[in-house]
N, C-alpha and C. Protein backbone atom coordinates (compact mmCIF):
# COMPACT_ATOMS: atom_id res chain seq x y z
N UNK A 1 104.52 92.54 127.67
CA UNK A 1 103.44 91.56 127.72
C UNK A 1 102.34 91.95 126.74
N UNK A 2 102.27 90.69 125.94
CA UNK A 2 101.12 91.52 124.64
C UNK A 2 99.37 90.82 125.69
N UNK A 3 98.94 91.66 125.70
CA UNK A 3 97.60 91.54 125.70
C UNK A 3 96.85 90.41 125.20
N UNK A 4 96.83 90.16 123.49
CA UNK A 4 96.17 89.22 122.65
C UNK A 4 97.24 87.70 123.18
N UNK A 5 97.62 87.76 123.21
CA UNK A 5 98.63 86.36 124.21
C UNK A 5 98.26 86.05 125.17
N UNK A 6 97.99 87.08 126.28
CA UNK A 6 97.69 86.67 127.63
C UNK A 6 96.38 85.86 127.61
N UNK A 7 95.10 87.01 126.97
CA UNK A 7 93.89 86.27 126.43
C UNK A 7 93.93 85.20 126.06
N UNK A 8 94.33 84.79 125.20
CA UNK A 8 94.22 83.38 124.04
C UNK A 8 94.87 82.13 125.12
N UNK A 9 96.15 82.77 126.13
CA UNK A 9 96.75 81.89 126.96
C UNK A 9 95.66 81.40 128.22
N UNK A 10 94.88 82.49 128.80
CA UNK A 10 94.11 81.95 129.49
C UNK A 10 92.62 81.54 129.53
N UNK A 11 92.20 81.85 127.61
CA UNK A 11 91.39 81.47 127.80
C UNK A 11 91.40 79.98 127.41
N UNK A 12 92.41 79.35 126.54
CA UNK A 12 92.51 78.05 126.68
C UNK A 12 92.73 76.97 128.19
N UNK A 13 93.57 78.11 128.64
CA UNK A 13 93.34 77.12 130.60
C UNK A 13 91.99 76.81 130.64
N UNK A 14 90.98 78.57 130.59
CA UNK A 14 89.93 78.05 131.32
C UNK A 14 88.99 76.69 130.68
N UNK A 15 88.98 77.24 128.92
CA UNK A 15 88.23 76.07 128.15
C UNK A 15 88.70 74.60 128.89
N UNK A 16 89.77 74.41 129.30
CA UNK A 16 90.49 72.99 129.55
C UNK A 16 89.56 72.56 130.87
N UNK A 17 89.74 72.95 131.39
CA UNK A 17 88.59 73.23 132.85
C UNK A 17 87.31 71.69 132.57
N UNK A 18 87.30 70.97 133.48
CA UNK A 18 86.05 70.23 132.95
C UNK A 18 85.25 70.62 133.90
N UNK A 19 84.17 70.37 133.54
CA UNK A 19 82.50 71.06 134.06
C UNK A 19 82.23 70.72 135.19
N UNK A 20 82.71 69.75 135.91
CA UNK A 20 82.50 69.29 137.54
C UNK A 20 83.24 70.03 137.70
N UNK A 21 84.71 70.53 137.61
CA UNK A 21 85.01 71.39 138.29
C UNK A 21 84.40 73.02 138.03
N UNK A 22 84.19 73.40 136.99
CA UNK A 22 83.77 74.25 136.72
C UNK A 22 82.60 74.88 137.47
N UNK A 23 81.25 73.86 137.72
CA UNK A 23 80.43 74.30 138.35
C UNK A 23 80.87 73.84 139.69
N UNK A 24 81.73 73.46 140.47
CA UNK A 24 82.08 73.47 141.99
C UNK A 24 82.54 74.58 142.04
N UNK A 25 83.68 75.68 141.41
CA UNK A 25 84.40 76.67 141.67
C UNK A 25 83.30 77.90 141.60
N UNK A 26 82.50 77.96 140.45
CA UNK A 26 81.28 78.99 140.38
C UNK A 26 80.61 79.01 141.63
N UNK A 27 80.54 77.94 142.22
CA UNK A 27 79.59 77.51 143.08
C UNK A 27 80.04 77.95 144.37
N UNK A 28 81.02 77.80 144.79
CA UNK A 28 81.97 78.54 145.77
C UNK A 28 82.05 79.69 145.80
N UNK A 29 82.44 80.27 144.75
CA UNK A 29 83.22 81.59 144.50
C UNK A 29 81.16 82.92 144.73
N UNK A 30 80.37 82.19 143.67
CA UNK A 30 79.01 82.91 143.52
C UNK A 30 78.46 82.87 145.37
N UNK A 31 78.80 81.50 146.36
CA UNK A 31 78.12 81.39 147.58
C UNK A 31 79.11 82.86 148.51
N UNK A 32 80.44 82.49 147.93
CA UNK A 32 81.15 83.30 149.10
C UNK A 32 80.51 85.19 148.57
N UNK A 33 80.44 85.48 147.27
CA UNK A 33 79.62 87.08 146.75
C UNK A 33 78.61 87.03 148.12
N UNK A 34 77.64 86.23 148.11
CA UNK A 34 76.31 86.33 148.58
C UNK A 34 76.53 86.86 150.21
N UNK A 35 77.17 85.96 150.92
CA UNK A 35 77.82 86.55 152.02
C UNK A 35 78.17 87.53 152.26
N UNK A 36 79.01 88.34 151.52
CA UNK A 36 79.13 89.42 151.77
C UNK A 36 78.29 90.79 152.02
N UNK A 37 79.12 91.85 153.14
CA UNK A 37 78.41 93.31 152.91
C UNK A 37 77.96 93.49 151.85
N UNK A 38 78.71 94.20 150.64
CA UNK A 38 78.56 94.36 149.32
C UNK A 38 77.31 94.08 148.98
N UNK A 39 77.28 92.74 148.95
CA UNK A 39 76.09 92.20 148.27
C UNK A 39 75.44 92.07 149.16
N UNK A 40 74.78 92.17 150.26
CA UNK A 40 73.39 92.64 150.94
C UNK A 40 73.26 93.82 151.19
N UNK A 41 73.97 95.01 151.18
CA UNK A 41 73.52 96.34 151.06
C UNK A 41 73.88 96.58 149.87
N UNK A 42 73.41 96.00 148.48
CA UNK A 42 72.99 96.56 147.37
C UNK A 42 71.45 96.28 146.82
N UNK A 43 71.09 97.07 146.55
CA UNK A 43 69.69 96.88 146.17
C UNK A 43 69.62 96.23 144.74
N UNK A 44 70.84 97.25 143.95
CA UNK A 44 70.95 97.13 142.28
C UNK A 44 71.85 96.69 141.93
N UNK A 45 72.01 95.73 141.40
CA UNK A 45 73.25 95.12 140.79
C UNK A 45 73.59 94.63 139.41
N UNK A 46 74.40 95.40 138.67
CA UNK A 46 74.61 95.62 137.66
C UNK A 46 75.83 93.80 137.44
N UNK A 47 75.47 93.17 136.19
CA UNK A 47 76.53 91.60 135.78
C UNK A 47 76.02 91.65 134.59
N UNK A 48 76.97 90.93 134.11
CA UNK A 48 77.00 90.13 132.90
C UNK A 48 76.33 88.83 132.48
N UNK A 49 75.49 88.40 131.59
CA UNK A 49 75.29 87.00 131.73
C UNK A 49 75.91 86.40 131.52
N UNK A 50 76.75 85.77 132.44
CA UNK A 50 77.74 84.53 131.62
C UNK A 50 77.89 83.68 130.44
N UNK A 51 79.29 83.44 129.93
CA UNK A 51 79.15 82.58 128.93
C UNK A 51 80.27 81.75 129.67
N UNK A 52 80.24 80.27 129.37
CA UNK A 52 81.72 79.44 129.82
C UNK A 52 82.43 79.87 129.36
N UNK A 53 84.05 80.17 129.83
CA UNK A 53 84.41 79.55 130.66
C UNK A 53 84.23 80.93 132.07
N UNK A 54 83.53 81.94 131.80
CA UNK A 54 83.38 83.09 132.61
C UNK A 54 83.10 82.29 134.12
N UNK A 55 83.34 82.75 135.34
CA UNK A 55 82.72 81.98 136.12
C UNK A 55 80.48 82.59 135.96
N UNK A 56 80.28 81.23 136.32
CA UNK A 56 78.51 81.31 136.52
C UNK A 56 78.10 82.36 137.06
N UNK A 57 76.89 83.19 136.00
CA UNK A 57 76.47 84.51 136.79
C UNK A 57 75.19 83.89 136.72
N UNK A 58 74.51 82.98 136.08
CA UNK A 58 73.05 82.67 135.81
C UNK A 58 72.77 82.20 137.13
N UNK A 59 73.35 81.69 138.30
CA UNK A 59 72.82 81.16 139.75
C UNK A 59 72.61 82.30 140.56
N UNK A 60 73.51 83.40 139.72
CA UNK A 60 73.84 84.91 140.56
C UNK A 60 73.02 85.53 140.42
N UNK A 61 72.26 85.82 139.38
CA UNK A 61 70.91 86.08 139.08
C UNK A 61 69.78 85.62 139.48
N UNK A 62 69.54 84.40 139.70
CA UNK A 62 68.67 83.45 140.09
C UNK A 62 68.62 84.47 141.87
N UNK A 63 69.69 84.12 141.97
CA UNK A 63 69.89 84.65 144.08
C UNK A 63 69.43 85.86 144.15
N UNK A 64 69.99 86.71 143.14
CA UNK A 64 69.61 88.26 143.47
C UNK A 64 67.65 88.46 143.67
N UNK A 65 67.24 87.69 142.13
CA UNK A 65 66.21 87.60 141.96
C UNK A 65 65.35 87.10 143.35
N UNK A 66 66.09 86.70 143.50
CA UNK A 66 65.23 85.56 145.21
C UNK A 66 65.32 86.23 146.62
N UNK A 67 66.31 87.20 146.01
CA UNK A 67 66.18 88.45 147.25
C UNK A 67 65.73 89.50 147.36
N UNK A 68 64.81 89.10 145.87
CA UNK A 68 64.37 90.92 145.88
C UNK A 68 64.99 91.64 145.25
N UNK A 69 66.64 91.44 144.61
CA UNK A 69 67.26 92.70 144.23
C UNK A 69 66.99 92.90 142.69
N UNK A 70 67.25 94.04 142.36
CA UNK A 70 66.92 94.57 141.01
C UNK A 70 68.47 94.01 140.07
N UNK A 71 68.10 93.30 139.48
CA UNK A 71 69.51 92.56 138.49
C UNK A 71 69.00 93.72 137.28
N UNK A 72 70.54 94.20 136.82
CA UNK A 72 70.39 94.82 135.62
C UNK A 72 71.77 94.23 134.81
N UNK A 73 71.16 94.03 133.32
CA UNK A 73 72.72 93.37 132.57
C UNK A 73 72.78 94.63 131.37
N UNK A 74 74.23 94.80 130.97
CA UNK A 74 74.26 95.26 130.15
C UNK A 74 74.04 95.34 128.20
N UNK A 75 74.13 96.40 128.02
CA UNK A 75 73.26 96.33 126.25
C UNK A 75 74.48 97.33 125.52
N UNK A 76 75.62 96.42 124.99
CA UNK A 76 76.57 97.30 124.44
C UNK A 76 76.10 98.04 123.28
N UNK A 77 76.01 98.90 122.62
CA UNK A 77 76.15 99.63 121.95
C UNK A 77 78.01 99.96 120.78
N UNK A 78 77.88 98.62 120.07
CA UNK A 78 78.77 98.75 119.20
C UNK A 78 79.52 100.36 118.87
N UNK A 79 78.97 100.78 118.00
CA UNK A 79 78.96 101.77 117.31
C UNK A 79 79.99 102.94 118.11
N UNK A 80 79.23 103.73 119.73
CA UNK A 80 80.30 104.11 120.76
C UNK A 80 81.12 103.30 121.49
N UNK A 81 81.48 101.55 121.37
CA UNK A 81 81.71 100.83 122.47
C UNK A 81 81.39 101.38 124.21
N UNK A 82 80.09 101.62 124.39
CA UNK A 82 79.77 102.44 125.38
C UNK A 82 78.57 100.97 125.98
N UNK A 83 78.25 101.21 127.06
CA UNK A 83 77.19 100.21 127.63
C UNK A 83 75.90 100.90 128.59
N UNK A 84 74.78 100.46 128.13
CA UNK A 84 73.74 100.83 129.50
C UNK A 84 73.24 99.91 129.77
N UNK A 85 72.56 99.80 130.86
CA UNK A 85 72.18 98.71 131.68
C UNK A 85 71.01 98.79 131.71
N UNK A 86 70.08 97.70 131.33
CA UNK A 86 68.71 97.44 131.38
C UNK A 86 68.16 96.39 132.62
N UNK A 87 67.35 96.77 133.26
CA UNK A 87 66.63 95.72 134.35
C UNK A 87 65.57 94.46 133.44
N UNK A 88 66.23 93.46 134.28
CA UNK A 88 65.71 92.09 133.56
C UNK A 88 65.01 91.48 135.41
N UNK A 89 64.04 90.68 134.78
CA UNK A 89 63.55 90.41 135.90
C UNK A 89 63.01 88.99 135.34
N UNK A 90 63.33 88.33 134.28
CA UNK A 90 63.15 86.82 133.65
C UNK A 90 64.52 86.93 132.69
N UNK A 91 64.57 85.41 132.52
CA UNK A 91 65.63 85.36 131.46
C UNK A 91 64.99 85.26 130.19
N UNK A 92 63.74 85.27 129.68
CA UNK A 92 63.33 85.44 128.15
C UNK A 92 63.57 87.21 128.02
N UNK A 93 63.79 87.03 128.81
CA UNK A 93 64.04 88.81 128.21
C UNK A 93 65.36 89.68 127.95
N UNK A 94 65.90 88.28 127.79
CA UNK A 94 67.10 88.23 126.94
C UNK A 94 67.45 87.82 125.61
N UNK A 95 68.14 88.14 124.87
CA UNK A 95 68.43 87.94 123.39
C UNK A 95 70.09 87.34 123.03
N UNK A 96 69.95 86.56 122.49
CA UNK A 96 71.58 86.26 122.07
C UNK A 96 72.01 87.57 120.58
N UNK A 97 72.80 87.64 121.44
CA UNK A 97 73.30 89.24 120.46
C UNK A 97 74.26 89.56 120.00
N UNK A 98 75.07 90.00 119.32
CA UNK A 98 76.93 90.42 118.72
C UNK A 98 77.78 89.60 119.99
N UNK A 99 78.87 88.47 119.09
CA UNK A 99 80.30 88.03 120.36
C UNK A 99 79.13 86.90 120.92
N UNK A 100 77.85 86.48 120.96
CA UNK A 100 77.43 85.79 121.39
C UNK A 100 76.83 85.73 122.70
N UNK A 101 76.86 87.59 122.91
CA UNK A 101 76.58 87.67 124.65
C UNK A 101 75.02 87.30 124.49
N UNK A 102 74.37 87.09 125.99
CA UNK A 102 72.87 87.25 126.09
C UNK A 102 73.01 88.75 126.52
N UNK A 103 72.17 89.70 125.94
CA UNK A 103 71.72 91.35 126.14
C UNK A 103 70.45 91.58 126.77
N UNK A 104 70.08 92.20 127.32
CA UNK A 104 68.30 92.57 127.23
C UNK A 104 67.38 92.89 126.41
N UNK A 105 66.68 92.62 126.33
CA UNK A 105 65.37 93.12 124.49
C UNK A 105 65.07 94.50 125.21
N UNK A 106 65.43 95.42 124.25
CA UNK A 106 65.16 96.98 124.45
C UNK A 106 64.02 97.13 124.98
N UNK A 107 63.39 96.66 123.88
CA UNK A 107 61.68 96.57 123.98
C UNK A 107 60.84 96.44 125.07
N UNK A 108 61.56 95.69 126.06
CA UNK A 108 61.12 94.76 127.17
C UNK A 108 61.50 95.13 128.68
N UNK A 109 62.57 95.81 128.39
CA UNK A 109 63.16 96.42 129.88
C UNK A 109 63.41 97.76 129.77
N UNK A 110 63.60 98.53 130.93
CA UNK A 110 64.01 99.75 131.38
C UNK A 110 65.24 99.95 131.70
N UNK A 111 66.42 100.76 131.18
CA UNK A 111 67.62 101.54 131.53
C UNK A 111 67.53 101.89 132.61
N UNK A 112 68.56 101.73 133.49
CA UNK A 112 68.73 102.24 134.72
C UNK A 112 70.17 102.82 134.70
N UNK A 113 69.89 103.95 135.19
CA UNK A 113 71.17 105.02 135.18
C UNK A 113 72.58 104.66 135.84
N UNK A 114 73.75 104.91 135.84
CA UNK A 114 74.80 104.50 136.20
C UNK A 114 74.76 104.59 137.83
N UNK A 115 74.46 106.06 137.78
CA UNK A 115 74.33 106.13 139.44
C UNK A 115 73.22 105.30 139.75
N UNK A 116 72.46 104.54 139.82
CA UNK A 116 71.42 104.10 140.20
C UNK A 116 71.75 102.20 140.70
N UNK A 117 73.19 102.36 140.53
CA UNK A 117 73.81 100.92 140.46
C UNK A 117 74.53 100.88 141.84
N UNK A 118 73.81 100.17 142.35
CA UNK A 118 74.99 99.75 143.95
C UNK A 118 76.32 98.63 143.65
N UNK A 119 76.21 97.72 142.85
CA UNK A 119 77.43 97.25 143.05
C UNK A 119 77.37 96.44 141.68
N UNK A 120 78.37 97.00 140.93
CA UNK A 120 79.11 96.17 139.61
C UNK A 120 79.80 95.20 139.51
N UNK A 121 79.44 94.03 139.00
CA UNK A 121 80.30 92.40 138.89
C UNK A 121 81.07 92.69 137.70
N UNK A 122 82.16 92.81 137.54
CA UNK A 122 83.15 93.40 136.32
C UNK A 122 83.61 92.03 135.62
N UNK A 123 83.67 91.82 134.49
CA UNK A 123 84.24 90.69 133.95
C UNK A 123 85.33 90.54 133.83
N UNK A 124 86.21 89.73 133.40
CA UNK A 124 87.39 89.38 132.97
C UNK A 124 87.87 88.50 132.79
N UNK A 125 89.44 88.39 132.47
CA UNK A 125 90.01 87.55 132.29
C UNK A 125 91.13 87.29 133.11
N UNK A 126 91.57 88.07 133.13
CA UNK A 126 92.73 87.81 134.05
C UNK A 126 92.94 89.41 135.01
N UNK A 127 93.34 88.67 136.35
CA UNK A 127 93.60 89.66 137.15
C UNK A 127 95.01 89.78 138.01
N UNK A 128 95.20 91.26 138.38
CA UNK A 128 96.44 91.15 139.77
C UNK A 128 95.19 91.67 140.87
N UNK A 129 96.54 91.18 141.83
CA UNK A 129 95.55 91.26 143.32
C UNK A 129 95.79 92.93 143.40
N UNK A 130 96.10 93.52 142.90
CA UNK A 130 95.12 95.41 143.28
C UNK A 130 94.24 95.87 142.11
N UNK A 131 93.76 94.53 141.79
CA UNK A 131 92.47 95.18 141.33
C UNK A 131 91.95 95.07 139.52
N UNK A 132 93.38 95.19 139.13
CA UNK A 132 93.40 95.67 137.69
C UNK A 132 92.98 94.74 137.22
N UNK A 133 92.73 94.89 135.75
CA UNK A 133 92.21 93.36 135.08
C UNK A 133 92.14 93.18 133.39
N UNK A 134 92.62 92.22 132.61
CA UNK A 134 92.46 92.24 131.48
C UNK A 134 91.25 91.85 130.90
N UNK A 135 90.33 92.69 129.84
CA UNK A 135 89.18 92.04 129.76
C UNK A 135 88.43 90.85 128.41
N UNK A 136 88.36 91.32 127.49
CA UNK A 136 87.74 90.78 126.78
C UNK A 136 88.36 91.08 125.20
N UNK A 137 88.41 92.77 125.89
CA UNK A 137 89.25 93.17 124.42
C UNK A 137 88.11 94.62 123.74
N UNK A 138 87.21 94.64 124.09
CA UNK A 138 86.14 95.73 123.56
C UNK A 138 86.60 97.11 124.53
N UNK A 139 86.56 97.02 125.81
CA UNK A 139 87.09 98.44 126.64
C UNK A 139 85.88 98.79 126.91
N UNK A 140 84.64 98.20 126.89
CA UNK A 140 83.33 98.67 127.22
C UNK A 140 83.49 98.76 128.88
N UNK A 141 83.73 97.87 129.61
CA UNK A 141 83.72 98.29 131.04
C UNK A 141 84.62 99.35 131.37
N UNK A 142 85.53 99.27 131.03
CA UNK A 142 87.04 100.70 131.17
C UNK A 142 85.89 102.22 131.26
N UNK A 143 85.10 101.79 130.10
CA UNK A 143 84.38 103.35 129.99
C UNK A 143 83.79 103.69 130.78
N UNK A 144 82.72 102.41 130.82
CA UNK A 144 81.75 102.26 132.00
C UNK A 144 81.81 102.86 133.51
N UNK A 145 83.49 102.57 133.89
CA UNK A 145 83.95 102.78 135.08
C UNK A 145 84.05 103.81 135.09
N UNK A 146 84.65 104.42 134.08
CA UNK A 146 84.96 105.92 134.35
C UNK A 146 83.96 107.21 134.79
N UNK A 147 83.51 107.25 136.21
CA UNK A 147 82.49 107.65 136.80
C UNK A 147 81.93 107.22 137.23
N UNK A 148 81.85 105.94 137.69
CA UNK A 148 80.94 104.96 138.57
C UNK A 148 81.36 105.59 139.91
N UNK A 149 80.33 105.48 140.60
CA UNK A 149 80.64 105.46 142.28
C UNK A 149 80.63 104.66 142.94
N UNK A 150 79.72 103.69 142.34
CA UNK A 150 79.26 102.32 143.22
C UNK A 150 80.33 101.64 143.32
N UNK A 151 79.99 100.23 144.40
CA UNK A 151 81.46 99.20 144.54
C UNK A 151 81.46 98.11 143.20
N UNK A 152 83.10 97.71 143.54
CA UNK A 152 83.15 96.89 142.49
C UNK A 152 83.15 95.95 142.65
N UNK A 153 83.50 94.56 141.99
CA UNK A 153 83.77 93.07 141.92
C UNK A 153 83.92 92.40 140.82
N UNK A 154 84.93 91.72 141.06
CA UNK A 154 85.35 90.67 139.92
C UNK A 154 84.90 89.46 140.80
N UNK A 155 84.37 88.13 139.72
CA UNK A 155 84.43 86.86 140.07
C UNK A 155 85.92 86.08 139.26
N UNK A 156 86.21 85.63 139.86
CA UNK A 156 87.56 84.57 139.22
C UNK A 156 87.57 83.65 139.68
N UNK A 157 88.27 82.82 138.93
CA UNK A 157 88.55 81.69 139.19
C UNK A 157 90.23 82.09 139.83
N UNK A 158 91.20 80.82 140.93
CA UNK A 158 91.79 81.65 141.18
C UNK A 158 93.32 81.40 140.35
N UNK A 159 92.91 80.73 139.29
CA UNK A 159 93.92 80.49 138.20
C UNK A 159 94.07 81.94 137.46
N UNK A 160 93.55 82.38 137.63
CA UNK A 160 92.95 84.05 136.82
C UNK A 160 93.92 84.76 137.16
N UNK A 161 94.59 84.78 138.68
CA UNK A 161 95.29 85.75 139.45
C UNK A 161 96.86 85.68 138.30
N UNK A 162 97.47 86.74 138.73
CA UNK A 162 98.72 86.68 138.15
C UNK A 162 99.12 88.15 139.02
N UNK A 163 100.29 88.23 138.65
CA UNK A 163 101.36 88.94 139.32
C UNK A 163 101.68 90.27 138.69
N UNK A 164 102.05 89.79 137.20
CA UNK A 164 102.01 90.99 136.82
C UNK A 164 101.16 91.13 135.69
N UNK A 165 100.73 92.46 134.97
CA UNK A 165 99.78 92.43 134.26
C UNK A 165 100.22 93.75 133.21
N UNK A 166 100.18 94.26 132.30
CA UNK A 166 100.26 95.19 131.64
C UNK A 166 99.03 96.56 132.04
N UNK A 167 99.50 97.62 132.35
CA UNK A 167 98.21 98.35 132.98
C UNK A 167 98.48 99.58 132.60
N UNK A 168 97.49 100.00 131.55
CA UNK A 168 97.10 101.31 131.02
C UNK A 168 96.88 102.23 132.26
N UNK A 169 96.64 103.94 131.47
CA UNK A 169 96.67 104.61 132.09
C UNK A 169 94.70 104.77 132.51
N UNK A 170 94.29 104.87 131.36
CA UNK A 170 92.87 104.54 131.28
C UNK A 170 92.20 103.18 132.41
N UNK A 171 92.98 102.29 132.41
CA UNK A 171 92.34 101.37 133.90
C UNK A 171 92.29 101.77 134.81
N UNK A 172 91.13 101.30 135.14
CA UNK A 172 90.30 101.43 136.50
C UNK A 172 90.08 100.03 137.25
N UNK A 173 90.57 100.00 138.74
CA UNK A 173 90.68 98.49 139.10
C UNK A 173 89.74 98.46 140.30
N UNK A 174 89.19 97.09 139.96
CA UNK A 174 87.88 96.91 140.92
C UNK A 174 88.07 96.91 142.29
N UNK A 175 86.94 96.86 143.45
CA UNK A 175 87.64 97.28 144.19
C UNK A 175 87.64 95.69 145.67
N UNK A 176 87.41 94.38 144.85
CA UNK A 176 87.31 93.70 145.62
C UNK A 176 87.21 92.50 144.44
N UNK A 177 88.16 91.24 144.76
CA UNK A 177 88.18 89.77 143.67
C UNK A 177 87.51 88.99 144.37
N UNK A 178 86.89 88.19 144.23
CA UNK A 178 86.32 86.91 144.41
C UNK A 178 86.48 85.52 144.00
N UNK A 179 87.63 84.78 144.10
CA UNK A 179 87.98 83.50 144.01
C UNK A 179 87.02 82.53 144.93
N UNK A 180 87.32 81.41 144.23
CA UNK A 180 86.84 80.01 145.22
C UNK A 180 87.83 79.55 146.49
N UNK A 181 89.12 80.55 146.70
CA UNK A 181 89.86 80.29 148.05
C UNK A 181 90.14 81.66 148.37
N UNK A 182 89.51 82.98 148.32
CA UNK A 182 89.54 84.01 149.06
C UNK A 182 89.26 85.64 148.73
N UNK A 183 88.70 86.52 149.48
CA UNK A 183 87.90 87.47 148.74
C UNK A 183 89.45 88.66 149.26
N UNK A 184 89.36 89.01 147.66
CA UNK A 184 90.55 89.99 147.58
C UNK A 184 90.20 91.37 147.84
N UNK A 185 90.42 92.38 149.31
CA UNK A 185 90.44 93.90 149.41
C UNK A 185 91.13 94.48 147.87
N UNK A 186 90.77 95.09 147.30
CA UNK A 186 92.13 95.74 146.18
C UNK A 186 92.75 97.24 146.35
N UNK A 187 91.37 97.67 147.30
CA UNK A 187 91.79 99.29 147.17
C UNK A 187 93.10 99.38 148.40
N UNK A 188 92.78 98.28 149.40
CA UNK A 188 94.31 98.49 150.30
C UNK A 188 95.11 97.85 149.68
N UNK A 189 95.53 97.53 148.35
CA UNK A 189 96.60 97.13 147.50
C UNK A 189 97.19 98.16 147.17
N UNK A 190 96.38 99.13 146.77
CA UNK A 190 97.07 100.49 145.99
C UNK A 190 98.53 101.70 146.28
């Protein structure tokens, strides 16, 4: 299974996706996160800002923000493909940056340490139900993980799921999925 195939294969599903459905499934999938343990005994929570066809993190932010919690997004660092996480507490204090992500303005926010992260929203593209996941193609989260303590999470859509997946030795698989029809345990997959 080549990798650059799987990508290109699902990210045209998701592009196909029209936007009523799109924001019903975000909408589901972001209400059922909120519910959870996880996400009320985390103080800090480390995501991505979404881009379509990713599922919606900008409502996820909005919620955290409305609870008090400390949202931190990440600030890749090309050069090591390595990532740190800066606390944002508005969205102007974001920048459209390399790949088109929104980043944090250095300038403007504070790094917060890896350990200092209660629960990581992991991106992707495609997943199996124990956890693993194909991402983007950079390996910035792969690194990331390597030493995290905190819990994990993927959001998906549940077209995302698949069966089998190609899985390095270097992956690290999250430890809980989040679809719009059901929240996946992964570590009792293993």
């Amino acid at each position: 299974m080549d990798k650059k195939i799987l990508r290109n294969n699902m990210s045209t599903q998701l592009k196909a996706m029209d936007r009523m459905t799109y924001e019903q499934l975000s909408y589901m999938i972001v209400s059922t996160l909120i519910e959870t343990d996880v996400w009320k005994n985390s103080s800090t929570i480390g995501l991505t800002v979404s881009r379509s066809p990713e599922v919606d993190t900008w409502q996820l932010i909005r919620q955290g923000w409305k609870q008090g919690k400390k949202i931190v997004v990440p600030k890749c660092i090309p050069s090591t493909k390595e990532m740190s996480f800066r606390n944002i507490s508005d969205f102007t204090e974001l920048e459209d940056s390399f790949f088109g992500l929104f980043e944090p303005i250095e300038s403007q926010t504070d790094e917060v340490l890896k350990n200092d992260i209660d629960l990581l929203v992991v991106p992707g593209l495609i997943y199996n139900r124990k956890g693993y996941r194909i991402g983007f193609g950079g390996g910035y989260y792969d690194r990331f993980l390597d030493g995290f303590s905190g819990q994990t999470v993927s959001l998906a859509f549940s077209r995302q799921l698949t069966e089998e997946l190609p899985i390095e030795e270097h992956d690290i698989p999250v430890n809980k999925i989040i679809t719009e029809k059901e929240v996946i345990e992964c570590k009792s997959n293993q």
